[in-house]
Protein backbone atom coordinates (compact mmCIF):
# COMPACT_ATOMS: atom_id res chain seq x y z
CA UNK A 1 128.00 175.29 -15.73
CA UNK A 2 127.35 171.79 -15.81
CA UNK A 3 124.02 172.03 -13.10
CA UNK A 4 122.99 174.41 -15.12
CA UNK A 5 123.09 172.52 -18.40
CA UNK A 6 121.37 169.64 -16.40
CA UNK A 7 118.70 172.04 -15.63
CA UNK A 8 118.24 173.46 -18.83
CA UNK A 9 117.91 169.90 -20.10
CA UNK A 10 115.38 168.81 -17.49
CA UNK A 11 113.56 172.15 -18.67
CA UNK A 12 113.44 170.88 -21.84
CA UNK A 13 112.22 167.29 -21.30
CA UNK A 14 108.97 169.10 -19.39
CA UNK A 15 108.71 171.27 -22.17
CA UNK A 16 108.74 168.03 -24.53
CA UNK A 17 107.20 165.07 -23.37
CA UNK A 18 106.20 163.80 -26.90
CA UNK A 19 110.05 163.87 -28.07
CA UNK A 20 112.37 160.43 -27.38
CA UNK A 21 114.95 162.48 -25.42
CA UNK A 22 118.07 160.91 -23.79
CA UNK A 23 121.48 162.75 -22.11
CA UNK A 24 124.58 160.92 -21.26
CA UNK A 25 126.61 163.37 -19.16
CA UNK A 26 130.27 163.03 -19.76
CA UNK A 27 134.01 165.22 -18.89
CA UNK A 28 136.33 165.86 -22.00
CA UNK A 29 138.26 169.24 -21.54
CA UNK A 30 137.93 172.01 -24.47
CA UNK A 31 141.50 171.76 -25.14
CA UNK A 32 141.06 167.70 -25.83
CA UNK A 33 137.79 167.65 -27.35
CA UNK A 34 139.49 167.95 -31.02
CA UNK A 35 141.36 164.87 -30.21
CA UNK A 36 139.01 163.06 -28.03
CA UNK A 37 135.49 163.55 -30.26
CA UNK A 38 137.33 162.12 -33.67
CA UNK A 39 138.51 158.99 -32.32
CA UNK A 40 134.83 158.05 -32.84
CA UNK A 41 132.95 160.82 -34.25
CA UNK A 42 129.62 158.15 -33.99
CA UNK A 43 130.13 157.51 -30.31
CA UNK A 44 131.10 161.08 -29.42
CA UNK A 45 128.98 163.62 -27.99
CA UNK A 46 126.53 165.53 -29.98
CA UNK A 47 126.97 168.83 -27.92
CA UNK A 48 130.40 169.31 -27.05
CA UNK A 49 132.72 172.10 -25.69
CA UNK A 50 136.10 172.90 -27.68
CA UNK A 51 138.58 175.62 -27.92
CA UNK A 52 138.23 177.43 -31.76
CA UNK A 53 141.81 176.91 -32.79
CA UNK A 54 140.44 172.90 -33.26
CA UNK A 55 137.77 173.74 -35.28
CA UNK A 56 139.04 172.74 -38.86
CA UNK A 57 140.02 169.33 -37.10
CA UNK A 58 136.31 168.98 -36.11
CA UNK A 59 134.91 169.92 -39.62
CA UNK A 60 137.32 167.82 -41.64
CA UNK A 61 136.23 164.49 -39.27
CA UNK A 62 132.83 165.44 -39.78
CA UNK A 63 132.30 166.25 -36.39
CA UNK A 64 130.96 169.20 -36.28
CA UNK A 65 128.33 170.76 -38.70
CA UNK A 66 127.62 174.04 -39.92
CA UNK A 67 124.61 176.46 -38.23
CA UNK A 68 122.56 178.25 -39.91
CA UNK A 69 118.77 179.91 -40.11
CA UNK A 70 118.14 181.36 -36.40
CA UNK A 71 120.98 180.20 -34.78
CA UNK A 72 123.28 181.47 -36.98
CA UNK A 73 121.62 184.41 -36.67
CA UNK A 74 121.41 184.77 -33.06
CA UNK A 75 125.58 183.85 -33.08
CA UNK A 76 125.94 186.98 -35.33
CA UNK A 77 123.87 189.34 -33.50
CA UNK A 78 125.16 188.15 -30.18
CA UNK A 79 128.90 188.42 -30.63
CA UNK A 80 131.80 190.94 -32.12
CA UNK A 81 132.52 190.21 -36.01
CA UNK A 82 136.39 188.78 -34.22
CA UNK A 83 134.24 186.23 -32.32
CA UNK A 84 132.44 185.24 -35.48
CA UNK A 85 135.51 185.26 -37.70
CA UNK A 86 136.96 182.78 -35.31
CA UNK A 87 133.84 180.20 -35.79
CA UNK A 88 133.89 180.95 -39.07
CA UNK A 89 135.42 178.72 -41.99
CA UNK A 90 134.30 179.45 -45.55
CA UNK A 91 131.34 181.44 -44.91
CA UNK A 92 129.95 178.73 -42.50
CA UNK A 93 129.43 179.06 -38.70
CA UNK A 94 130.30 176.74 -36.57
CA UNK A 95 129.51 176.48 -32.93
CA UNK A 96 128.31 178.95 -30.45
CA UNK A 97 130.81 180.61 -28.86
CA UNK A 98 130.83 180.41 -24.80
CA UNK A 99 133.90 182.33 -23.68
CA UNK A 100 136.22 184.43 -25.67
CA UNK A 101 139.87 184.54 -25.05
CA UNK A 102 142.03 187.79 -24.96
CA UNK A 103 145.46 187.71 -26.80
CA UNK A 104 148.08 190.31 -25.74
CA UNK A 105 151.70 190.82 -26.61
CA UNK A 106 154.10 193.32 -24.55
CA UNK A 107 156.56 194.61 -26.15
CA UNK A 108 159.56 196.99 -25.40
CA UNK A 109 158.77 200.18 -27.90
CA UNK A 110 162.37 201.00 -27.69
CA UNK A 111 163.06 197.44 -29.45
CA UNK A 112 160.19 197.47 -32.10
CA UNK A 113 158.78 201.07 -33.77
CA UNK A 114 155.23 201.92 -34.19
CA UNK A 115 155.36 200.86 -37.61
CA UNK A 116 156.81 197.67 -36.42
CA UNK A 117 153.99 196.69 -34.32
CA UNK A 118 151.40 197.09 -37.19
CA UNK A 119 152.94 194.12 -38.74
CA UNK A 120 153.52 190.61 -37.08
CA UNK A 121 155.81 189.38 -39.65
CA UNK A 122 157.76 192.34 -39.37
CA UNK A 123 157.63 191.33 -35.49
CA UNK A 124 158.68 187.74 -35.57
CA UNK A 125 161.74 188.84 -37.79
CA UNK A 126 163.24 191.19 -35.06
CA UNK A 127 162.08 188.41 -32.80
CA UNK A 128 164.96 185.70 -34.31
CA UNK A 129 167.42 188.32 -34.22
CA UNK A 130 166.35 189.52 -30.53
CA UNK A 131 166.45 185.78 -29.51
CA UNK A 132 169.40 185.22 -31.12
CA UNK A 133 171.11 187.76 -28.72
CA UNK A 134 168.83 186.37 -25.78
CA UNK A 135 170.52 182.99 -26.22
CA UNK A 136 174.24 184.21 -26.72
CA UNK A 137 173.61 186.25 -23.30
CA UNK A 138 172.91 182.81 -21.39
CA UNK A 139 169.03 183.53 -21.30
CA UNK A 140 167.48 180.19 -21.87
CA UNK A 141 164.22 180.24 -24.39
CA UNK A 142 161.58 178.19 -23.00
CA UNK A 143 159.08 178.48 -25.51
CA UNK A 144 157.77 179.69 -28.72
CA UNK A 145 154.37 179.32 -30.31
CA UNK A 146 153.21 179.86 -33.39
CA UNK A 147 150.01 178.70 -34.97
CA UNK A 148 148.60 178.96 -38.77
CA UNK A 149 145.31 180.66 -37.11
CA UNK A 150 146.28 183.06 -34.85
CA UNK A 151 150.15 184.01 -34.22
CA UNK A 152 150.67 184.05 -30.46
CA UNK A 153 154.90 185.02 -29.35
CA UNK A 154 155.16 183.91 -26.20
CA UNK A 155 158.87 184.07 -24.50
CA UNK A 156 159.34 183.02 -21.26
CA UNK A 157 162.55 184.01 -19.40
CA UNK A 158 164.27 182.49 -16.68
CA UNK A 159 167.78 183.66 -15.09
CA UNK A 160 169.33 184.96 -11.88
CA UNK A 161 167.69 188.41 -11.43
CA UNK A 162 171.05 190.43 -12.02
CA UNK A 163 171.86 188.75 -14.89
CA UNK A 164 168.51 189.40 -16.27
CA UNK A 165 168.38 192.70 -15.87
CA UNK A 166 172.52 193.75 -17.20
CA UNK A 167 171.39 191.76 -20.08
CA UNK A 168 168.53 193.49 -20.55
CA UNK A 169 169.95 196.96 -20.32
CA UNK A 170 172.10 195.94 -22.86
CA UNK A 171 169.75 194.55 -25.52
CA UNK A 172 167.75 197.85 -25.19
CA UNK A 173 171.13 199.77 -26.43
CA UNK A 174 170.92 197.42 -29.82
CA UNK A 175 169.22 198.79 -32.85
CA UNK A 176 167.72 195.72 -34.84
């Protein structure tokens, strides 16, 4: 990606000559670019990757601005209305979105009901009962992650294979 930015930009110098152009290359990951670009929104970057879920960091340092007229545009046309919803704050788009990433959850249908799954909340309430019984069964919880934007469940197990699977055979003869 990065030779082909550098291209892009030497493409547009040619294009250009009568515009004062300048690039400073530097490496911040997506994930850090939230933290990293408003420890000095001035000296930061003025194109910048960064994962969506920093976005309202990036507006409320002033980091980021809102698109609009053809750009906006093309983002609209160019993308699913999920995509755009998660650039969007108040009406406003913000940044052009480069990769998308797919959320999934697995779950056991003979734990949670079809009318279960339409709901998250109704989801993360089984869920504290279910890892209530996950921890009394010596299953250790490694993580749980929940975010304002987007809810994401994520348990990760880790036991002796037996033990795993009695326990499991047992859970899935509990009603919640």
């Amino acid at each position: 990606m990065v030779n082909g930015f550098r291209e892009d930009v030497k493409h547009l110098i040619k294009e250009h000559p009568n515009w004062d152009l300048s690039f400073e290359y530097g490496t911040c990951s997506e994930a850090d670019a939230g933290k990293t670009v408003t420890q000095d929104v001035s000296a930061s970057a003025d194109v910048y990757m960064f994962a969506n879920d920093q976005l309202q960091t990036l507006i409320d340092a002033n980091a980021i601005s809102e698109l609009g007229g053809s750009t906006a545009d093309y983002v609209k046309s160019t993308n699913s209305q999920a995509v755009v919803d998660s650039i969007t704050v108040d009406g406003g788009i913000y940044g052009v979105p480069f990769t998308t990433n797919t959320w999934f959850l697995y779950y056991n249908k003979k734990v949670y009901s079809d009318s279960d799954v339409k709901s998250l909340d109704t989801m993360l309430e089984k869920k504290e009962k279910l890892l209530f019984l996950l921890q009394t069964a010596g299953i250790m919880q490694h993580s749980i992650l929940q975010t304002d934007v987007h809810y994401s469940v994520m348990v990760q197990i880790t036991t002796q294979e037996s033990i795993l699977a009695e326990t499991m055979e047992r859970l899935l003869q509990i009603t919640l």
